[in-house]
Protein backbone atom coordinates (compact mmCIF):
# COMPACT_ATOMS: atom_id res chain seq x y z
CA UNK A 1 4.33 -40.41 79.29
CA UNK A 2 3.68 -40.22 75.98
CA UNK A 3 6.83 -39.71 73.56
CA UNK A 4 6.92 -38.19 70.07
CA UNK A 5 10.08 -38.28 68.05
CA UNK A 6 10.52 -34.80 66.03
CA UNK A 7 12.59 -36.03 62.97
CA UNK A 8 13.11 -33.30 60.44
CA UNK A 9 15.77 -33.11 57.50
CA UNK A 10 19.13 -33.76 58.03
CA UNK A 11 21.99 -31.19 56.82
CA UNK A 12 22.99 -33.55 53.92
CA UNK A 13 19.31 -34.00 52.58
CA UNK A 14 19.12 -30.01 52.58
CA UNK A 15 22.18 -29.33 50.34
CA UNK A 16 21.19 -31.98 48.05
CA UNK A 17 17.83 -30.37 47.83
CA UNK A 18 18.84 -26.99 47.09
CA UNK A 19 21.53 -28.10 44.74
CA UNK A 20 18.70 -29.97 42.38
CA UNK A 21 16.82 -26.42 43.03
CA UNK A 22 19.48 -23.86 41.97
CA UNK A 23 20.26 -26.34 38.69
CA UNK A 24 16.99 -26.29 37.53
CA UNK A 25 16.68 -22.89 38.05
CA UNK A 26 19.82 -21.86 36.25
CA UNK A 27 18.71 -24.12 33.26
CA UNK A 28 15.46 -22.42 33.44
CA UNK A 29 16.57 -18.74 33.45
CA UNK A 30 19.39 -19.46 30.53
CA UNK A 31 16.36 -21.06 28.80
CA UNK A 32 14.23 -17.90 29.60
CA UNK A 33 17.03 -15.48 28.39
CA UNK A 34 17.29 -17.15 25.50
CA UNK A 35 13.41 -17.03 24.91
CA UNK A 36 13.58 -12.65 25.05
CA UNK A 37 16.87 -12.57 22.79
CA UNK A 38 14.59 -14.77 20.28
CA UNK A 39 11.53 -12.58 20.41
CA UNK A 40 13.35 -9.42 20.43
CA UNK A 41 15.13 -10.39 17.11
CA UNK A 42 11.83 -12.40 15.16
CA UNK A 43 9.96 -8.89 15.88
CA UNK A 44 13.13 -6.64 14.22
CA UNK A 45 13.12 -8.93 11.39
CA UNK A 46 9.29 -9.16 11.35
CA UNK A 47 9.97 -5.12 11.34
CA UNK A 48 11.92 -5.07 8.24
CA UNK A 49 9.85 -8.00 6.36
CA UNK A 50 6.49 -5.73 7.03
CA UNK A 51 8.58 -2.76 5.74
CA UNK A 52 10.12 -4.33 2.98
CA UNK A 53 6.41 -5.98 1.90
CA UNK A 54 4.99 -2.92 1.87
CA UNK A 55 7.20 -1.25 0.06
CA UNK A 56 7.28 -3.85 -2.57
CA UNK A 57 3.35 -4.00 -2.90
CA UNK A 58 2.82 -0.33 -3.14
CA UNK A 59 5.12 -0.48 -6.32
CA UNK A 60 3.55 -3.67 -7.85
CA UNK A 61 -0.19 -2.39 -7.39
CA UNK A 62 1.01 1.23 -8.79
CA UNK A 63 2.75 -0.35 -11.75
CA UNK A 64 0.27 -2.74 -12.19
CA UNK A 65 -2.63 -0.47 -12.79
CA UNK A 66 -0.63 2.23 -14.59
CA UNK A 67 0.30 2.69 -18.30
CA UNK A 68 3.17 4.02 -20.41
CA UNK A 69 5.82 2.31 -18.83
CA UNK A 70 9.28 4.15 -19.44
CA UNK A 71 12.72 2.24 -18.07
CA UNK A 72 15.68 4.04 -17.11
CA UNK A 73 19.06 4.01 -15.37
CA UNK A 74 18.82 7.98 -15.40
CA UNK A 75 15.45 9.84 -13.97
CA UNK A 76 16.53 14.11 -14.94
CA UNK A 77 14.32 16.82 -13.96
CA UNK A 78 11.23 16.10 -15.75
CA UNK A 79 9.57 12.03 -15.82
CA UNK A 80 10.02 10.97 -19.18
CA UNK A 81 6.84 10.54 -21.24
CA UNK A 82 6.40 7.66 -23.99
CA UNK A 83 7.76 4.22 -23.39
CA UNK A 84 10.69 2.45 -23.34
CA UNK A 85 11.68 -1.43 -22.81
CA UNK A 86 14.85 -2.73 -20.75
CA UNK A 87 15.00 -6.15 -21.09
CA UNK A 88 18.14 -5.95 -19.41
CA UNK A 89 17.41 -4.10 -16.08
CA UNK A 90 17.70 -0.42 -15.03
CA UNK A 91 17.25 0.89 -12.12
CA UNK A 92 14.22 3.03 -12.34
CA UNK A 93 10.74 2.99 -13.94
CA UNK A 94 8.29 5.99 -15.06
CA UNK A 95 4.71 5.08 -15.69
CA UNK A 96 1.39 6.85 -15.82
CA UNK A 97 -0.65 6.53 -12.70
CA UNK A 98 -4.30 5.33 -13.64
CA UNK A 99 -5.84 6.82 -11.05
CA UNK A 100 -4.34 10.45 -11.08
CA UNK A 101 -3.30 10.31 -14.44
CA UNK A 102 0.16 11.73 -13.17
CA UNK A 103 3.31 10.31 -13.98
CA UNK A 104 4.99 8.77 -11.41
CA UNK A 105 8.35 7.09 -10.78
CA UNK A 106 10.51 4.72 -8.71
CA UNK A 107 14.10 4.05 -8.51
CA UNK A 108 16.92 2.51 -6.48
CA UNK A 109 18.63 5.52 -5.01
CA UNK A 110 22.56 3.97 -4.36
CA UNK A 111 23.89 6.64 -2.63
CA UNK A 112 21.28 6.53 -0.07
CA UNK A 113 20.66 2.71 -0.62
CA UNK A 114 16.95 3.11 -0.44
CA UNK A 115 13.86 2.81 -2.78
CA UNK A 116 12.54 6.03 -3.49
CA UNK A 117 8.60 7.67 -5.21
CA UNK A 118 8.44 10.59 -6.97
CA UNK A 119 5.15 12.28 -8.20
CA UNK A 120 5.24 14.40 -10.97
CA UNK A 121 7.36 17.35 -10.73
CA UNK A 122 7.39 16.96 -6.72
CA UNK A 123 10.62 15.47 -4.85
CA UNK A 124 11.62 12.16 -4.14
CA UNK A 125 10.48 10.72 -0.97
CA UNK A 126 11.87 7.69 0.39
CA UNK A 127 9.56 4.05 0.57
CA UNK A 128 11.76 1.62 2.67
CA UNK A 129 12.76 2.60 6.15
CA UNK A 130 16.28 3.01 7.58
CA UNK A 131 16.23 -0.53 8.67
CA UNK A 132 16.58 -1.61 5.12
CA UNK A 133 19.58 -1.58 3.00
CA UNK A 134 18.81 -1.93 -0.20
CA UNK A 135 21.93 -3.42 -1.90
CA UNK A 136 20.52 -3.46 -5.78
CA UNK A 137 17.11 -3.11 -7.29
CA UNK A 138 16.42 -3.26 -10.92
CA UNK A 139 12.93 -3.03 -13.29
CA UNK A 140 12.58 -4.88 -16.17
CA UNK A 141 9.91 -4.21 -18.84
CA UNK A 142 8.97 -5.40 -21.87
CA UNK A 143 6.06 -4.88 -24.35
CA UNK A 144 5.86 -1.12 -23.36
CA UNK A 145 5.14 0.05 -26.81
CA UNK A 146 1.34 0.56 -27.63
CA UNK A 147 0.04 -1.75 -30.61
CA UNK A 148 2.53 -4.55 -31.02
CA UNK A 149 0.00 -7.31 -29.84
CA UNK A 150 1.87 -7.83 -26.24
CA UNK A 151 0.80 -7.08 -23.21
CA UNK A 152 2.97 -5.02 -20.97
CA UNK A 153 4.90 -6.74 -18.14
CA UNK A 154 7.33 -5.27 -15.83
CA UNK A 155 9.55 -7.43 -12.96
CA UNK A 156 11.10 -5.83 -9.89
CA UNK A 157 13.91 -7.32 -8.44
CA UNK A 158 15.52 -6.31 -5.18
CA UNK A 159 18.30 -7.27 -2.86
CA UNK A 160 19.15 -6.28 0.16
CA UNK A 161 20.30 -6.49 4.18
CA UNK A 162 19.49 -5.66 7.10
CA UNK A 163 20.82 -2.19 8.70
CA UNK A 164 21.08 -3.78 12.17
CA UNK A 165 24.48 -6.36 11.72
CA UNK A 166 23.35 -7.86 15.10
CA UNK A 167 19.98 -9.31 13.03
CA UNK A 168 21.29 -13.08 11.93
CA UNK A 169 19.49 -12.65 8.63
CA UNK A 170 21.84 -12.28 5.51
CA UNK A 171 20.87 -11.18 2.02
CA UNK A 172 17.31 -11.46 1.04
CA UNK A 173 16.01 -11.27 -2.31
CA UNK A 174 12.54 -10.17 -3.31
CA UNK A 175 10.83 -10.47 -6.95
CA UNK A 176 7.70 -9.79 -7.92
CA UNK A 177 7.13 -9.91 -12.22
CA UNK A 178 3.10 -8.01 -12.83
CA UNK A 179 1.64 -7.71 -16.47
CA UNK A 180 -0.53 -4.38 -16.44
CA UNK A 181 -4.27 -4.32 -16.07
CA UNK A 182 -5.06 -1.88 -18.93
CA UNK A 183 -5.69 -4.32 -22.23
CA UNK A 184 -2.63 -3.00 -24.68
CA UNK A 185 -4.03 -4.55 -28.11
């Protein structure tokens, strides 16, 4: 007769086997974890830069192509008309919008630690989302005043955190200095 030995694994070959397994697949789902934690928090800070750089170019562009820039620490009832320099920082602006020849306005509202836009005589409606606390902002402008051979420039400067403390981003800064477009001579 014809004979055929049936060798298969032994018990000691098995455990070793599934030992090397269930380590690499450990390693592999820490690693995965790891991977979703690490998305999840680039797209919530991806979230707030978007927010944040919106914000901050709506203001520029406005400013930019408006006139009759007016700084103040103190926006009343009415927008100021006329100009007015700070050198020094405040921590709103008034300008004439180019396009709708209304006057418009921004300012770092503290109490609600947000930047906020105000039209005219209409209310003021909050530009950065809830995700955003804005710690300080602050407009500087110079050369406001029509005729004295410079050009208008105004800087915004903001700082701020996160809302979410889980986020491992700390303070960011943002600056963005714009002369305006309307010749001044």
């Amino acid at each position: 007769m014809y004979s055929v030995s049936h060798r298969g694994f032994t018990l000691v070959e098995m455990l070793v086997a599934v030992s090397i397994f269930a380590v690499v697949m450990v390693v592999s789902v820490g690693t995965l974890i790891v991977l979703v934690t690490s998305s999840s928090v680039t797209q919530r800070i991806q979230s707030l830069t978007t927010n944040l750089s919106f914000a901050t170019d709506m203001m520029t562009r406005d400013i930019r192509t408006g006139h009759t820039y007016y700084c103040t620490g103190s926006i009343g009832g009415t927008l100021p008309s006329g100009t007015q320099d700070c050198a020094s920082g405040e921590t709103g602006i008034v300008f004439t919008n180019s396009e709708t020849d209304a006057r418009t306005a921004y300012r770092f509202n503290s109490s609600e630690s947000s930047l906020e836009l105000r039209i005219e005589s209409g209310s003021w409606i909050r530009i950065t989302s809830p995700e955003v606390t804005v710690e300080d902002a602050r407009f500087y402008v110079t050369g406001s005043a029509r005729g004295n051979d410079t050009q208008p420039r105004a800087r915004v400067v903001l700082r701020g955190v996160p809302t979410d403390s889980t986020l491992p981003v700390s303070t960011f800064y943002l600056q963005s200095t714009l002369t305006q477009r309307i010749v001044d001579f």
